[in-house]
C-alpha atoms as a PDB file:
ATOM      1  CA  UNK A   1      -8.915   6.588 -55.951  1.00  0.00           C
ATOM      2  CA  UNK A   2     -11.494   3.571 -55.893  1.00  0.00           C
ATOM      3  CA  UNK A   3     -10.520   0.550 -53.481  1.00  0.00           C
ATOM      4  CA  UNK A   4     -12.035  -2.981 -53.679  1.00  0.00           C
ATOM      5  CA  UNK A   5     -13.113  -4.468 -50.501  1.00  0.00           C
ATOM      6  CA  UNK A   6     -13.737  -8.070 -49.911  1.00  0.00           C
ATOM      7  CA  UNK A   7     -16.881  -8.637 -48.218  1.00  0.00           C
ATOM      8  CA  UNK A   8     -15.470  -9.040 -44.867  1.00  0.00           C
ATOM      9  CA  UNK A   9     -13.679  -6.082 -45.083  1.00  0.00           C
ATOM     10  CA  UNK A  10     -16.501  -3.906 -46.164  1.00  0.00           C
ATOM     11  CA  UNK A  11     -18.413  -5.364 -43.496  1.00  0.00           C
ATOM     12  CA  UNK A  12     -15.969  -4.460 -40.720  1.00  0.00           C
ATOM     13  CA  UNK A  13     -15.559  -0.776 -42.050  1.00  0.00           C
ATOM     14  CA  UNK A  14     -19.421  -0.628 -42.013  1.00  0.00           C
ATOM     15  CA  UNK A  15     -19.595  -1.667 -38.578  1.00  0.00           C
ATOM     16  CA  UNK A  16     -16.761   0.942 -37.473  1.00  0.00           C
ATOM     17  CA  UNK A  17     -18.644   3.711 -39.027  1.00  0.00           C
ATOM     18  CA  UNK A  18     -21.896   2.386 -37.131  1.00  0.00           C
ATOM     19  CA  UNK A  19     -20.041   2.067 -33.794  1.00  0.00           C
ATOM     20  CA  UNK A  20     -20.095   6.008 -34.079  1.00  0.00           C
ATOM     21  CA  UNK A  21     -15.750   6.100 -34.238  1.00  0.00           C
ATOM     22  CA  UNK A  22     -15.933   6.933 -37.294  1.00  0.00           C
ATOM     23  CA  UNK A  23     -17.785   9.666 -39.736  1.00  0.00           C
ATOM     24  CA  UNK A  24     -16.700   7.678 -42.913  1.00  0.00           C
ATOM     25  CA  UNK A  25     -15.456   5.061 -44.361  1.00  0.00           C
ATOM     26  CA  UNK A  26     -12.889   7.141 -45.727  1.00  0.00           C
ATOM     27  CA  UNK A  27     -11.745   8.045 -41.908  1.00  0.00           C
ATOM     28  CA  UNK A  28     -11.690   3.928 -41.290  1.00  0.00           C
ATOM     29  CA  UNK A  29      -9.265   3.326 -44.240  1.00  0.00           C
ATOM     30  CA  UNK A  30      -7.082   6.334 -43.297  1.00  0.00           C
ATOM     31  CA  UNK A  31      -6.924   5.128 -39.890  1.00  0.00           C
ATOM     32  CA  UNK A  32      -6.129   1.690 -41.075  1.00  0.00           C
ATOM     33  CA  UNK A  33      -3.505   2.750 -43.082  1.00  0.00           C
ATOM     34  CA  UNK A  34      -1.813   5.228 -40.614  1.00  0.00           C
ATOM     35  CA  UNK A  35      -1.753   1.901 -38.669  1.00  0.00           C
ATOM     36  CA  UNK A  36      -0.085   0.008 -40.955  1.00  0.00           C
ATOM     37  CA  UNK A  37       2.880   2.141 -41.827  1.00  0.00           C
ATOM     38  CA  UNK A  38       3.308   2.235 -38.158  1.00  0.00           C
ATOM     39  CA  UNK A  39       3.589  -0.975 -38.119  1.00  0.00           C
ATOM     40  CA  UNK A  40       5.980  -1.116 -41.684  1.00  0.00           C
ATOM     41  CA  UNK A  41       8.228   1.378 -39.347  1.00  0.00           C
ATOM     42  CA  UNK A  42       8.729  -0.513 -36.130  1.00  0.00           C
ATOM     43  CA  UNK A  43       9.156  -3.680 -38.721  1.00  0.00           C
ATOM     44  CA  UNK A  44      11.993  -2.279 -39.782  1.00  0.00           C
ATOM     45  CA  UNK A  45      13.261  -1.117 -36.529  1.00  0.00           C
ATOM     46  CA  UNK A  46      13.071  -4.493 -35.459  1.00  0.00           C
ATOM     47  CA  UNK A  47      14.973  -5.464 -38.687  1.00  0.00           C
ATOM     48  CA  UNK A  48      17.824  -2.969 -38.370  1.00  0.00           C
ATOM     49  CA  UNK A  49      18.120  -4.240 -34.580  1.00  0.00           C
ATOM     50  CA  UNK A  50      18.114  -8.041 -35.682  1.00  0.00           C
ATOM     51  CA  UNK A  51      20.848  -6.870 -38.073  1.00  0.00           C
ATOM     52  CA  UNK A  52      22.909  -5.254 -35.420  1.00  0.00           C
ATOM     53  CA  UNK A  53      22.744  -8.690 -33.305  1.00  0.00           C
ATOM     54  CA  UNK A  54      23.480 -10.865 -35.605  1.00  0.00           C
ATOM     55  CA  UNK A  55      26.506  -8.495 -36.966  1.00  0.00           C
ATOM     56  CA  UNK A  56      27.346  -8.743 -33.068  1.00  0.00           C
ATOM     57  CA  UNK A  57      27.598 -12.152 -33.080  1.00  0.00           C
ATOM     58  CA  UNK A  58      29.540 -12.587 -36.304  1.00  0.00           C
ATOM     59  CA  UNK A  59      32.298  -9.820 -34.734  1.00  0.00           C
ATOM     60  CA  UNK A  60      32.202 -11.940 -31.470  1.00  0.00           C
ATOM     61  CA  UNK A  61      32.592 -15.336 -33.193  1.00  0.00           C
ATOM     62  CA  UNK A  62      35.481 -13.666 -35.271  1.00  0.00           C
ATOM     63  CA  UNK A  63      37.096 -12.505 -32.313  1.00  0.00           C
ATOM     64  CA  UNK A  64      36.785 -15.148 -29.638  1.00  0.00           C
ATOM     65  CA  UNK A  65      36.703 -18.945 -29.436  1.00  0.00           C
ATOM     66  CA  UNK A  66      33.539 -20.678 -30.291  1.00  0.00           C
ATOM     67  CA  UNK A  67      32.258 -23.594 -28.602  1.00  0.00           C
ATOM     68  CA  UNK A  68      29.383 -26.474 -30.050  1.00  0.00           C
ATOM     69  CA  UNK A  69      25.682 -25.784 -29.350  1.00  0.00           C
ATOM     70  CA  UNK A  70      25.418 -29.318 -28.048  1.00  0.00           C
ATOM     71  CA  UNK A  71      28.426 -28.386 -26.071  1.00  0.00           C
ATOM     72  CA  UNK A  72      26.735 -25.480 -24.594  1.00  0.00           C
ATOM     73  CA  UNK A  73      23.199 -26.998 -23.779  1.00  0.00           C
ATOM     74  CA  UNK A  74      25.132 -29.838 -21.896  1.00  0.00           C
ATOM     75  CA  UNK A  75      26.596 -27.079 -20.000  1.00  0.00           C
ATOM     76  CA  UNK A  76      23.678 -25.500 -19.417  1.00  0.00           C
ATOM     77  CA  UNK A  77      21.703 -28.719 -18.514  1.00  0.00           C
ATOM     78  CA  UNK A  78      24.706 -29.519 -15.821  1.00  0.00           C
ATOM     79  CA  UNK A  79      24.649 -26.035 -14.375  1.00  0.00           C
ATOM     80  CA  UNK A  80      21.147 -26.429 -13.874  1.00  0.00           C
ATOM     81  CA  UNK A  81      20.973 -29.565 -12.420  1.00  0.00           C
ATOM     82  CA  UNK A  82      23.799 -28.792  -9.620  1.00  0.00           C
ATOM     83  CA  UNK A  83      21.746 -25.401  -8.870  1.00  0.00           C
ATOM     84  CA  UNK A  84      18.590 -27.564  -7.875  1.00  0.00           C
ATOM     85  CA  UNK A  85      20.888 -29.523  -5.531  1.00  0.00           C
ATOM     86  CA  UNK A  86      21.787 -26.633  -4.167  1.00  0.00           C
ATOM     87  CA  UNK A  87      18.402 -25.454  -3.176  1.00  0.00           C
ATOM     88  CA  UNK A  88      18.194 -25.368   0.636  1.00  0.00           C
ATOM     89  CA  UNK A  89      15.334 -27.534   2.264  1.00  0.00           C
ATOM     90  CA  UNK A  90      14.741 -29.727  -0.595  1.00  0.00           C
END
């Protein structure tokens, strides 16, 4: 298999072979791409837990009363307020 590197790229798998990390460039790109199916898996872990919150959501807006976003940021603004007139010695 032949791979085209952009200059920069080449450059920085040069300099990780020179560093002494590396033998090859061959052992840079392996790493590199061991890296980035790691990071394809926890992607999609991320995804699949996304999709779990939002189906979450949906099942809790089906089930229970919803209220306005504006409604709830007021709320939230209020509730706020009255706990920093709570705050003793202020």
């Amino acid at each position: 298999m032949n791979v085209s590197l952009t200059n920069d790229l080449a450059e920085l798998v040069r300099r990780k072979v020179e560093s002494g990390l590396y033998a090859s460039a061959s052992e840079v790109i392996r790493d590199a791409l061991r890296l980035l199916a790691q990071q394809d898996h926890l992607n999609a872990i991320r995804e699949e837990e996304l999709r779990k919150q939002i189906a979450q959501g949906v099942r809790s807006a089906e089930e229970g009363p919803l209220i306005d976003g504006d409604e709830a940021f007021d709320r939230l603004e209020a509730r706020i307020r009255q706990l920093e007139q709570e705050r003793p010695g202020e």
